[in-house]
Each structure stands twice: as structure tokens, then as C-alpha cells.
N, C-alpha and C. Protein backbone atom coordinates (compact mmCIF):
# COMPACT_ATOMS: atom_id res chain seq x y z
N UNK A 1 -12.99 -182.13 90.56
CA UNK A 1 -13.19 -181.35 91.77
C UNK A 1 -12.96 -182.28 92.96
N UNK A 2 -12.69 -181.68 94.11
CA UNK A 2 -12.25 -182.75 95.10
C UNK A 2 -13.01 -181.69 96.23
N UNK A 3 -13.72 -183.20 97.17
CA UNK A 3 -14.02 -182.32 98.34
C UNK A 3 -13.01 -181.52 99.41
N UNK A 4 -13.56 -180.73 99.81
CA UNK A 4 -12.54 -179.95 101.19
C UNK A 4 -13.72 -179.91 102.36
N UNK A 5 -14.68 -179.43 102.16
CA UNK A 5 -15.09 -179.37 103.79
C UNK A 5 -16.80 -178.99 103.51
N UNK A 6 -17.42 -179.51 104.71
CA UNK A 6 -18.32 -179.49 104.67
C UNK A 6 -18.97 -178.81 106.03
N UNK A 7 -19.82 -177.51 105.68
CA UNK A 7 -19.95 -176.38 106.62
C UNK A 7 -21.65 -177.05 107.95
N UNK A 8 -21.26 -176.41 109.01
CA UNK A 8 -22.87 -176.56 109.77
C UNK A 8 -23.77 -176.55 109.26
N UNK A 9 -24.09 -175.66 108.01
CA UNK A 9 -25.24 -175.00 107.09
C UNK A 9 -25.63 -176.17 106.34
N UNK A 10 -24.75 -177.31 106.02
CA UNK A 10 -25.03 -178.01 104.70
C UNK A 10 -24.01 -177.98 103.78
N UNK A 11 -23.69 -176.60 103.95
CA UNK A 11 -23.15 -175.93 102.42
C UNK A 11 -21.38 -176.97 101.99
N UNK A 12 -21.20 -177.06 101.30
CA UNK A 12 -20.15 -178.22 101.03
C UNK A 12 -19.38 -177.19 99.68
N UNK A 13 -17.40 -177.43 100.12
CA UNK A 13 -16.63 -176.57 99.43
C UNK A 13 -15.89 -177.53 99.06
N UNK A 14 -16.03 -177.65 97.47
CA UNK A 14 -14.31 -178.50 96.75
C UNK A 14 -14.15 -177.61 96.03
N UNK A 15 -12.75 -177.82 95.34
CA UNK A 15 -12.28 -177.32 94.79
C UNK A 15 -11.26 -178.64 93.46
N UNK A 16 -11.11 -177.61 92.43
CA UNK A 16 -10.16 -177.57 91.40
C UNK A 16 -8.83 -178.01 91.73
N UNK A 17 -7.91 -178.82 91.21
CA UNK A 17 -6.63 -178.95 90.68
C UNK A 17 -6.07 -177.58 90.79
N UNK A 18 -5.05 -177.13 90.28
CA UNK A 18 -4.19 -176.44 89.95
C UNK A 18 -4.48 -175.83 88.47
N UNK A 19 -5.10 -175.27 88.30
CA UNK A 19 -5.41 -174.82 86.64
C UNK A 19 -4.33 -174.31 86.02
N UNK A 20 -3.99 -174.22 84.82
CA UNK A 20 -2.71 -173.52 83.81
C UNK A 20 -2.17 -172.48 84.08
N UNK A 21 -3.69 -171.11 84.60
CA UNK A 21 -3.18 -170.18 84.86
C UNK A 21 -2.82 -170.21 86.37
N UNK A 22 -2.53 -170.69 86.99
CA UNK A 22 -2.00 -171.29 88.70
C UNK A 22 -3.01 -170.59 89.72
N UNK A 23 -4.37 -171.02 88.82
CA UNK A 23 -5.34 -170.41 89.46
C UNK A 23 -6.09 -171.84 90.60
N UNK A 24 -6.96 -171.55 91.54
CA UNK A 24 -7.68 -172.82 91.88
C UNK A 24 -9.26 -172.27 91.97
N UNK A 25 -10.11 -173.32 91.51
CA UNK A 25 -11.64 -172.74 91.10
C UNK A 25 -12.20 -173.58 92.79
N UNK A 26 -12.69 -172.48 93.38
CA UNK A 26 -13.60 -173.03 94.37
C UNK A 26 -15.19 -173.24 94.49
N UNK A 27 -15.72 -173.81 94.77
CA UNK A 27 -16.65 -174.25 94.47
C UNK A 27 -18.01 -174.56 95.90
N UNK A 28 -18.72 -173.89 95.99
CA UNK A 28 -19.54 -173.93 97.15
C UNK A 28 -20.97 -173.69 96.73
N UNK A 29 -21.94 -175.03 97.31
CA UNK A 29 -22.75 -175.41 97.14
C UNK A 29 -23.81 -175.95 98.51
N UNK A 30 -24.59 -175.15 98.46
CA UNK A 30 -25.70 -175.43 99.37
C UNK A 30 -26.96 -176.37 98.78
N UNK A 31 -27.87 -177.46 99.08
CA UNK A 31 -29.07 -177.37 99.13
C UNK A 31 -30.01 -176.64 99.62
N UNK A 32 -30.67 -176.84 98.90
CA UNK A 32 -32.55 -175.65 98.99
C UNK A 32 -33.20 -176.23 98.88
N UNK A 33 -34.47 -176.41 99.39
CA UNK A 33 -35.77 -176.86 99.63
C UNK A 33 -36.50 -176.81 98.03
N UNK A 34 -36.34 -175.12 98.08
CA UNK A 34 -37.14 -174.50 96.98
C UNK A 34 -36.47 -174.25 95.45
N UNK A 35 -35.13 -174.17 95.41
CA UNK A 35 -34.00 -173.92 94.23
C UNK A 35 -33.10 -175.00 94.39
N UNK A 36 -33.57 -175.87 94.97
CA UNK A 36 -32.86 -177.23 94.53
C UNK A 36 -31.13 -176.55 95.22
N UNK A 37 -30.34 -175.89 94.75
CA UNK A 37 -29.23 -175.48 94.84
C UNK A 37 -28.54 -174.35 95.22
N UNK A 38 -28.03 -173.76 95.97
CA UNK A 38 -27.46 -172.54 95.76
C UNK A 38 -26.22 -172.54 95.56
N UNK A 39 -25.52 -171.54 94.82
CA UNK A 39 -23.88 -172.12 94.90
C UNK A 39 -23.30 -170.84 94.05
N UNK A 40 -21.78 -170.73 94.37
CA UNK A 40 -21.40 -169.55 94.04
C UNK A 40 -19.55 -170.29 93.74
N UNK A 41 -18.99 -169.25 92.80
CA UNK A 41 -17.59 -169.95 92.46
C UNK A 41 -16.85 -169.05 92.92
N UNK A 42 -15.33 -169.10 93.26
CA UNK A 42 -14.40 -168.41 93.78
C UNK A 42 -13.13 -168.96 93.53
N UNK A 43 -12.29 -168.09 92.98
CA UNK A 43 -10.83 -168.30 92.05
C UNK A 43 -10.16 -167.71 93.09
N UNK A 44 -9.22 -168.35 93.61
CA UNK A 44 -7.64 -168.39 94.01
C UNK A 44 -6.52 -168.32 93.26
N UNK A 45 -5.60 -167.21 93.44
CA UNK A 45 -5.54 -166.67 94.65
C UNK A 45 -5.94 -164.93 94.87
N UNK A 46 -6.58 -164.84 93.70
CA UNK A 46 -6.97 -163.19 93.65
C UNK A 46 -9.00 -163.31 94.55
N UNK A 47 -9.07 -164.57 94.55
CA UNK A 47 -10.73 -164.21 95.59
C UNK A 47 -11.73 -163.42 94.42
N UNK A 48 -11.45 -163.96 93.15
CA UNK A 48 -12.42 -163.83 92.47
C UNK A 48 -13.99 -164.53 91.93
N UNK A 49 -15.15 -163.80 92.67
CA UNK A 49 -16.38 -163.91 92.90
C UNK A 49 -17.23 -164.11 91.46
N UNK A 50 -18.08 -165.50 91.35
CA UNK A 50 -18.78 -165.53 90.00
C UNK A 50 -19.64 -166.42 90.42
N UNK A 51 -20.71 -166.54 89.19
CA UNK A 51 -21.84 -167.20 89.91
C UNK A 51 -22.54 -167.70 90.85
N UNK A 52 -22.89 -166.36 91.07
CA UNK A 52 -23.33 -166.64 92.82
C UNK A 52 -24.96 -166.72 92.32
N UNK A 53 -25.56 -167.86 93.21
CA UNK A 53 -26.69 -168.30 92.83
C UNK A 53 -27.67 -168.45 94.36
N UNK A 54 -28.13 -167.70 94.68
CA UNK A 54 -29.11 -168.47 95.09
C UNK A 54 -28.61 -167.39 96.83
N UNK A 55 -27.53 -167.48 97.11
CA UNK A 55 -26.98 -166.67 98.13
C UNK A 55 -27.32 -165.37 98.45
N UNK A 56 -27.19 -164.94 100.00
CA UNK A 56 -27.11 -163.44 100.65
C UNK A 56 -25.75 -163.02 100.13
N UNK A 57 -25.89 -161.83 100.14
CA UNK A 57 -24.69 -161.12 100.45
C UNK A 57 -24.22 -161.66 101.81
N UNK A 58 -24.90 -161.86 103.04
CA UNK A 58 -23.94 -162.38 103.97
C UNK A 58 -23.41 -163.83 104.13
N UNK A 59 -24.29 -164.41 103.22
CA UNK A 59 -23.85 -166.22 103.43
C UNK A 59 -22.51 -165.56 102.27
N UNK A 60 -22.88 -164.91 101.18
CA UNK A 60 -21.19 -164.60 100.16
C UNK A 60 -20.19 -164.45 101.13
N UNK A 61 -19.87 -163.30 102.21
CA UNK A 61 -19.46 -162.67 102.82
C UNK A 61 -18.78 -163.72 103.77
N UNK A 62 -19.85 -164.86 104.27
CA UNK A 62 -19.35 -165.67 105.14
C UNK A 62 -18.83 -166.90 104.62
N UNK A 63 -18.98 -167.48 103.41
CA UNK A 63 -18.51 -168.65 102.61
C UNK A 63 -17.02 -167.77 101.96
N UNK A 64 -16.85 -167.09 101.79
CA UNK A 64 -15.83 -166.04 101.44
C UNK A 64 -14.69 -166.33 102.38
N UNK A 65 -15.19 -165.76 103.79
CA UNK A 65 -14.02 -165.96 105.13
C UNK A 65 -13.36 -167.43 105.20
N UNK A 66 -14.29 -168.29 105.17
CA UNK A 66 -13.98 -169.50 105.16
C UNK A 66 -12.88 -170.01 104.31
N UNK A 67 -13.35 -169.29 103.17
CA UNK A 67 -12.38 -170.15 102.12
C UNK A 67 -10.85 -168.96 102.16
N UNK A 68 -11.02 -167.95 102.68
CA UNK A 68 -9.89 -166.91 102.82
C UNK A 68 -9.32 -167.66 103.71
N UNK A 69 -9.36 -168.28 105.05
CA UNK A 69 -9.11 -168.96 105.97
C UNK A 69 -8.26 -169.75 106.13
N UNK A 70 -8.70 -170.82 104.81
CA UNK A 70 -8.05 -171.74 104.66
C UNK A 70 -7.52 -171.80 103.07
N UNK A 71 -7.44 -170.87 102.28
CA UNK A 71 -7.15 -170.78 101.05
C UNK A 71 -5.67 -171.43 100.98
N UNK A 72 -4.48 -171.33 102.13
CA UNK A 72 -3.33 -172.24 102.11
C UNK A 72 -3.44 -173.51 101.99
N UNK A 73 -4.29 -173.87 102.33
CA UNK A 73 -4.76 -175.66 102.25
C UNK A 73 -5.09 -175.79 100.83
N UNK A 74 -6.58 -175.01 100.59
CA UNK A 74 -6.86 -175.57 99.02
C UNK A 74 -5.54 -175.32 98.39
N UNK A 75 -4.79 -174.50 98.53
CA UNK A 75 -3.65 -174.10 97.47
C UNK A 75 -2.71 -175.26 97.36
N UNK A 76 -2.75 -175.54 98.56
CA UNK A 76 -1.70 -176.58 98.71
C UNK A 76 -2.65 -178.16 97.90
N UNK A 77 -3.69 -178.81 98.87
CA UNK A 77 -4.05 -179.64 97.86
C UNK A 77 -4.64 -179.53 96.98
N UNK A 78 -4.53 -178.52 95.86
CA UNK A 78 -4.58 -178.69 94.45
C UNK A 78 -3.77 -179.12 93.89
N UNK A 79 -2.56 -179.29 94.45
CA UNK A 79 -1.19 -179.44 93.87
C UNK A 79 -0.68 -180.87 94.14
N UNK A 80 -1.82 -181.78 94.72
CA UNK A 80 -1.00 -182.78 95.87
C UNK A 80 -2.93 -183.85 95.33
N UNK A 81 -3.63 -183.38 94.72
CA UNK A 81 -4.75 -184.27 93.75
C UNK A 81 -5.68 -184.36 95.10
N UNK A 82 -5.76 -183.32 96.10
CA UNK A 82 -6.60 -183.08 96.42
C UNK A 82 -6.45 -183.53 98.35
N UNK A 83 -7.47 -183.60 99.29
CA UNK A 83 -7.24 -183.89 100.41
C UNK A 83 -6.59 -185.35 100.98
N UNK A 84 -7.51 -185.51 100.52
CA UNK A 84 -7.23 -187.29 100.71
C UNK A 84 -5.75 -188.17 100.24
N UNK A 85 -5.50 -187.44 98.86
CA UNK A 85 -3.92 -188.27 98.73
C UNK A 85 -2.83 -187.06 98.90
N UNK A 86 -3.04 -185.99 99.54
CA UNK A 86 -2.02 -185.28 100.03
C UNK A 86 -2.10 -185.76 102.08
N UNK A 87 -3.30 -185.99 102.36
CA UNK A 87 -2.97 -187.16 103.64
C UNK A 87 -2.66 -187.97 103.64
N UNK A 88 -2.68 -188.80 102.22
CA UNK A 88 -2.47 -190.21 102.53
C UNK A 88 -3.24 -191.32 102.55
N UNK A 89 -4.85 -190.57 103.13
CA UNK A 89 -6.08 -191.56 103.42
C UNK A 89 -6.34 -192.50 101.89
């Protein structure tokens, strides 16, 4: 998994490589005080929703936009081993 971005909330999004089926697994994860974790997965490029843990329907709703947003980027560095060596850094 490779990082991509890290939200006001805490909440922090990497993502997956390029999987077989030319899918990319996203990955978003909050800390909690009380559940240690919250976190929910999301497949590119169909925006398919799974284990959502710990989340509103509106933090879903709004970790959702985000990654709709920028879903050209993750797409792109999945393919390129992630942010950092598709910049270069």
C-alpha cells in the first residue's frame, strides 16, 4: 500500500498497486479514541464500497468525494509504484 494523502480529520488514504483485475484497492483510515480505528475500503474504478468500519454515512459520503476527486492520480500512481517514485522524490 502506498500513502496518498492525508485529510484535516486525521483520516489518511493509500492505496494498492494496480491489481490483475486493473482494479486499485483504496484504503482509508481514521483514528478513534474509543475503536482504536475506523476505516472503510474502496475499489477503483467502479467506486466499490466494503468494510466500512467505524464511519457515518456522511464521513462515507465525504471520504468517497475525495477519492472520486482524485481517483486519476491514484489510477495513475498505481501504475508508476506509488506517489513518491512517480515524482521522483
Amino acid at each position: 500500500m502506498y500513502p496518498f494523502m492525508t485529510l484535516d480529520d486525521s483520516a489518511e488514504i493509500v492505496h494498492s498497486e494496480m491489481l490483475p483485475d486493473h482494479r486499485v484497492k483504496v484504503y482509508v483510515e481514521k483514528p478513534d479514541e474509543k475503536d482504536c480505528f475506523h476505516h472503510m475500503t474502496c475499489y477503483l474504478p467502479d467506486y466499490t464500497i466494503e468494510n466500512v468500519y467505524g464511519f457515518s454515512p456522511e464521513e462515507v459520503n465525504r471520504y468517497l468525494e475525495v477519492i472520486r476527486s482524485t481517483a486519476h492520480l491514484i489510477i495513475e500512481f498505481s501504475q508508476e509504484g506509488g506517489f513518491e517514485n512517480a515524482s521522483g522524490l
